[in-house]
Protein backbone atom coordinates (compact mmCIF):
# COMPACT_ATOMS: atom_id res chain seq x y z
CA UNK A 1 -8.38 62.90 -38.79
CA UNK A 2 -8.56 66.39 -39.47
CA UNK A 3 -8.15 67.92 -43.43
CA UNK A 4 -5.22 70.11 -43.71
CA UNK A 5 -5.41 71.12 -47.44
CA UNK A 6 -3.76 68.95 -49.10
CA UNK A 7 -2.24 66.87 -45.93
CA UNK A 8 -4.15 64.83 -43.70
CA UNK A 9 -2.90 64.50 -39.09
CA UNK A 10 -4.00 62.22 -36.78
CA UNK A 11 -2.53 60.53 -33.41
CA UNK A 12 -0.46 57.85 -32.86
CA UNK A 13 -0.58 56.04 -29.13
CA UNK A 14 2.35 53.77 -27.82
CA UNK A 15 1.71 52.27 -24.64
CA UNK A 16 4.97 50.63 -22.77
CA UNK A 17 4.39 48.16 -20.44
CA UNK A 18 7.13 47.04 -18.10
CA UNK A 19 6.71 44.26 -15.90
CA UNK A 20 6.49 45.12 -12.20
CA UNK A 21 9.43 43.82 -9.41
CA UNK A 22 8.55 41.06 -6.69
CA UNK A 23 6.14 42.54 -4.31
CA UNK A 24 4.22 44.30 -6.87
CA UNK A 25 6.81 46.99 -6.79
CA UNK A 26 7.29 49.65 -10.20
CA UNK A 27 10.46 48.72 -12.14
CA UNK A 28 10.86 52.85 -12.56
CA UNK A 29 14.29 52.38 -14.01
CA UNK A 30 13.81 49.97 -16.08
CA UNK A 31 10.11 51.78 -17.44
CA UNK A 32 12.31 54.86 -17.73
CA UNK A 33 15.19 53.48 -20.22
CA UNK A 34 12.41 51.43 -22.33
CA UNK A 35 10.82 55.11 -22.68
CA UNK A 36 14.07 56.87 -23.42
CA UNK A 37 14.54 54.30 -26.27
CA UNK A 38 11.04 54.92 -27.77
CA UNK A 39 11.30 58.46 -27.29
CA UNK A 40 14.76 58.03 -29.43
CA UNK A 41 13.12 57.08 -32.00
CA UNK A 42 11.54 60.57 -33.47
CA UNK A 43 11.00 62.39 -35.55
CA UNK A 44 9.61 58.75 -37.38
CA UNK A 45 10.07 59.43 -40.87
CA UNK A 46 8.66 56.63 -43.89
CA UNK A 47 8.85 58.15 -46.95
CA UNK A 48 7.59 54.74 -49.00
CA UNK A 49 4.50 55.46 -47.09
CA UNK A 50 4.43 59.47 -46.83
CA UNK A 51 4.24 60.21 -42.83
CA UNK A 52 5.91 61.47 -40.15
CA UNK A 53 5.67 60.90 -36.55
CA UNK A 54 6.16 64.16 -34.45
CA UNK A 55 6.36 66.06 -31.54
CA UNK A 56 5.96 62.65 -28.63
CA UNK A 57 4.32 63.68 -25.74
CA UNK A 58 4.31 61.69 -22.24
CA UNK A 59 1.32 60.65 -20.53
CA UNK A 60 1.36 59.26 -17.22
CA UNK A 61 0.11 55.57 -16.90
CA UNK A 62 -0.39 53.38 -14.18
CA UNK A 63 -0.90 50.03 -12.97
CA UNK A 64 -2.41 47.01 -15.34
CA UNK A 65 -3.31 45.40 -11.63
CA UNK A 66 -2.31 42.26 -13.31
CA UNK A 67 1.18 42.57 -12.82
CA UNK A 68 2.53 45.30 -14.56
CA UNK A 69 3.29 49.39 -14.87
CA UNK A 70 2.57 51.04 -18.19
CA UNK A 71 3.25 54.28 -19.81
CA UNK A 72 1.91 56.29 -22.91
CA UNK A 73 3.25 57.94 -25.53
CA UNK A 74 1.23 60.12 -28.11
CA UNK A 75 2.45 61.74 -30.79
CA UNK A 76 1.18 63.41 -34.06
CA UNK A 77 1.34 61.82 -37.60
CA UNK A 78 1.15 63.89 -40.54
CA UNK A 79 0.33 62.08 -44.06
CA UNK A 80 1.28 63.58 -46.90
């Protein structure tokens, strides 16, 4: 966490996981519209609990090698 004055940032991580297609094959599409969804969702605002989720950033994933394909999302919080 990093002291802004009187606000306070730090990092929020989603990771998607999507399982894979018979033959150990990457359900792309289907990775790609759970992603879409999630992405949707910002800016995240709670005012009850004084934060905002901002500025989502992709970052590739890979295989689990237990089935599935995953995918990361990071994005800043600021706490008021």
């Amino acid at each position: 966490m990093l002291d802004t004055g009187a606000y306070f940032d730090s990092a929020l991580r989603i990771d998607l996981f999507q399982k894979d297609r018979q033959g150990g094959l990457e359900a792309t599409d289907k990775l790609e519209t759970l992603m879409q969804s999630v992405m949707g969702l910002f800016p995240i605002v709670n005012k009850d609990l004084r934060f905002r989720a901002i500025s989502p950033r992709l970052v590739a994933g890979g295989s689990d090698d237990k089935g599935f394909h995953y995918l990361m999302i990071y994005a800043t919080i600021i706490i008021d």
